[in-house]
C-alpha atoms as a PDB file:
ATOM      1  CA  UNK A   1      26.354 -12.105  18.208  1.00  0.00           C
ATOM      2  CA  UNK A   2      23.606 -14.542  18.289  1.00  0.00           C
ATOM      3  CA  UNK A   3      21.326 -11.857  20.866  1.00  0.00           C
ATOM      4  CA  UNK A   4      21.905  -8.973  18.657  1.00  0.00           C
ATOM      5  CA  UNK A   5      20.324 -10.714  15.601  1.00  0.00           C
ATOM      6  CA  UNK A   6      17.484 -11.606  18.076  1.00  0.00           C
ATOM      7  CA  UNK A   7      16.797  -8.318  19.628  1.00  0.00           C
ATOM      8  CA  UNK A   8      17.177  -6.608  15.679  1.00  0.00           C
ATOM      9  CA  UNK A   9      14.435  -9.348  14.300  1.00  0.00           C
ATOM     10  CA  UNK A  10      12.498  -8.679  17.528  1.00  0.00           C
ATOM     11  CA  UNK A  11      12.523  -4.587  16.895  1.00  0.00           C
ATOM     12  CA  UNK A  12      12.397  -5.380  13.171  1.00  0.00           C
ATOM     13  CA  UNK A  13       9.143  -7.423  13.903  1.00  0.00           C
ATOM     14  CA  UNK A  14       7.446  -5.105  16.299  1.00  0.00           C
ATOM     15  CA  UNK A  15       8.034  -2.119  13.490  1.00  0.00           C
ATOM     16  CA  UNK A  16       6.295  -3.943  10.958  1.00  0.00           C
ATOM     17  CA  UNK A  17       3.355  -4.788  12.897  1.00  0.00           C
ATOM     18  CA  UNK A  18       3.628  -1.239  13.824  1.00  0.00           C
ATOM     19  CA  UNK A  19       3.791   0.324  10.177  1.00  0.00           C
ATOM     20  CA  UNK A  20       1.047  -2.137   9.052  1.00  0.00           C
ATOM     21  CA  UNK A  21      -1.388   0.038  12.051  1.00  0.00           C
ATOM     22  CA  UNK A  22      -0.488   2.771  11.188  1.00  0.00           C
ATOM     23  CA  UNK A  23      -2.367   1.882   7.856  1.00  0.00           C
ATOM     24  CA  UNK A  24      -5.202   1.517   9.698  1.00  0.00           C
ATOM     25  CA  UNK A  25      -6.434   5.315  10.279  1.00  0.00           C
ATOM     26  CA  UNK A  26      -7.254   5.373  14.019  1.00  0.00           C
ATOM     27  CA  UNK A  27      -4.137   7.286  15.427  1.00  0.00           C
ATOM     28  CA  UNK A  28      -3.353   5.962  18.502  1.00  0.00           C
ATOM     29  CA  UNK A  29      -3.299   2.618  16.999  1.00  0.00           C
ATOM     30  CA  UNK A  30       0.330   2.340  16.104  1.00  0.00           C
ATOM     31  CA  UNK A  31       1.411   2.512  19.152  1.00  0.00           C
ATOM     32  CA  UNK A  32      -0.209   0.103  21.046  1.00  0.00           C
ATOM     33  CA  UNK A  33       3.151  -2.196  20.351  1.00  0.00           C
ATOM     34  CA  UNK A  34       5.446  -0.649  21.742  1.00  0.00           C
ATOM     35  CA  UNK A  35       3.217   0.478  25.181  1.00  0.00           C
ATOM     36  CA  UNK A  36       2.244  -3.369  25.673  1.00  0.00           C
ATOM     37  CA  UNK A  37       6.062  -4.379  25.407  1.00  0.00           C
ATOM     38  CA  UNK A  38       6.848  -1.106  27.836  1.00  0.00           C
ATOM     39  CA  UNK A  39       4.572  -2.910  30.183  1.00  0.00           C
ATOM     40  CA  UNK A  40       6.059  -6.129  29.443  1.00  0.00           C
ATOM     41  CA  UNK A  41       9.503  -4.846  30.282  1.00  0.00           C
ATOM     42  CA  UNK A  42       8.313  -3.369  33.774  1.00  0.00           C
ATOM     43  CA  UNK A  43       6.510  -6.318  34.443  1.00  0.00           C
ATOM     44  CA  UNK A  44       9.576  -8.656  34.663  1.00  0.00           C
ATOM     45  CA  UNK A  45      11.974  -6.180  35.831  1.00  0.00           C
ATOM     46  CA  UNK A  46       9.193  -5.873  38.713  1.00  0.00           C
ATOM     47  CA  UNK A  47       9.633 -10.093  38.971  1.00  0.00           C
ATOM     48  CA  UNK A  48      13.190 -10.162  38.837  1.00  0.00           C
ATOM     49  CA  UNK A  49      12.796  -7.169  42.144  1.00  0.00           C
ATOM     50  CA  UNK A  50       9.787  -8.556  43.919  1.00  0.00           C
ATOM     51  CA  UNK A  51       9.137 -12.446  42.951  1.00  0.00           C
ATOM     52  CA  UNK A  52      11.073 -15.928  44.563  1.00  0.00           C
ATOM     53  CA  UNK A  53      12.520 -17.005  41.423  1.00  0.00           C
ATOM     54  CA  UNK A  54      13.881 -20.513  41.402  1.00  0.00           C
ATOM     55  CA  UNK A  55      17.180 -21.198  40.048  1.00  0.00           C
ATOM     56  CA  UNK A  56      17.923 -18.982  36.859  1.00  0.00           C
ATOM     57  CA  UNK A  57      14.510 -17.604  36.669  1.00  0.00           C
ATOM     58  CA  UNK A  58      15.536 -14.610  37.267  1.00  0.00           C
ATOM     59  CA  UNK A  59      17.768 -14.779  34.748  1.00  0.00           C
ATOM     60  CA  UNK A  60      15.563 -15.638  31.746  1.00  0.00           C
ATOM     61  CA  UNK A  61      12.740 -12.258  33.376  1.00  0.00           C
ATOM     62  CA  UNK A  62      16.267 -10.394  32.942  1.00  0.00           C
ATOM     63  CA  UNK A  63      16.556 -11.583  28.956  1.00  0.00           C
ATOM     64  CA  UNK A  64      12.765 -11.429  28.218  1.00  0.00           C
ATOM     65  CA  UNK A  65      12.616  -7.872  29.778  1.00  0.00           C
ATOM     66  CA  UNK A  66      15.605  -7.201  27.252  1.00  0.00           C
ATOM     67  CA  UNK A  67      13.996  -8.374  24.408  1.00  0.00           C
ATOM     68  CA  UNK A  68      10.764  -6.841  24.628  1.00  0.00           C
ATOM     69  CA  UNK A  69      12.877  -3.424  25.727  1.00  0.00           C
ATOM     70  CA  UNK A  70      14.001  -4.004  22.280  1.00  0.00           C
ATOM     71  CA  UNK A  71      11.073  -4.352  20.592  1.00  0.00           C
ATOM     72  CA  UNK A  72       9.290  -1.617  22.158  1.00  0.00           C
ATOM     73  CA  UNK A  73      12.109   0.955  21.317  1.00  0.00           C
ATOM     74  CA  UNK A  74      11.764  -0.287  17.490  1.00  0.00           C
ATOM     75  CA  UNK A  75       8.348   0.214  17.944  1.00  0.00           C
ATOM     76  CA  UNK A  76       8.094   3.400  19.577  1.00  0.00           C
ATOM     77  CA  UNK A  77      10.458   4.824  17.282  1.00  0.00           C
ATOM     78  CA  UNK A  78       8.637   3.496  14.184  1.00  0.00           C
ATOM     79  CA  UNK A  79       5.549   5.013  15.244  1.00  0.00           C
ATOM     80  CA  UNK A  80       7.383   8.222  16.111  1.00  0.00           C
ATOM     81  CA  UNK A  81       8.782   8.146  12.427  1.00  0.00           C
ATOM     82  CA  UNK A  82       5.631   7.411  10.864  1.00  0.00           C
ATOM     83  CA  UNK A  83       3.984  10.070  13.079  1.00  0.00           C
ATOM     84  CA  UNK A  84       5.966  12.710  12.001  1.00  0.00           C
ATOM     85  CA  UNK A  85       5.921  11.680   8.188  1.00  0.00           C
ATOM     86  CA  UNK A  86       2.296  11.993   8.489  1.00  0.00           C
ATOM     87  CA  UNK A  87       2.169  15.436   9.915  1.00  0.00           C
ATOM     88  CA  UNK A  88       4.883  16.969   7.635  1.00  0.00           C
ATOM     89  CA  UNK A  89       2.593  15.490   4.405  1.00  0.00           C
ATOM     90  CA  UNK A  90      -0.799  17.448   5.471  1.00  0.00           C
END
């Protein structure tokens, strides 16, 4: 129960930030988010593949992965959204 409240305030987080540039008026902006916690995700998937983790390493580049999957799916979405509320008001 504990994770889930972690990933929502993670995606909760990440759509805030991403809502707060969309105010600022260059469009690609807003979704700068949730492509840096895309990469982020890859990135330690890629570890958890390709690297000599000690111990449980592996392990905690298998949770962070999750948690910035989670974030950049709040993200991505919110930028959708806010995307598409733009268009339909012009």
């Amino acid at each position: 129960m504990r994770f889930i409240l972690i990933l929502t305030a993670v995606a909760i987080a990440v759509a805030i930030v991403t809502y707060l540039l969309h105010k600022i008026k260059i469009r690609w902006m807003k979704y700068t988010p949730a492509v840096l916690l895309l990469l982020l995700t890859l990135l330690m998937i890629m570890m958890t593949q390709f690297g000599f983790g000690e111990g449980m390493q592996d392990l905690a580049w298998i949770v962070i992965a999750i948690i910035s999957f989670a974030g950049a799916l709040g993200g991505g979405i919110t930028a959708l959204v806010l995307e598409w509320l733009s268009r339909k008001r012009s």
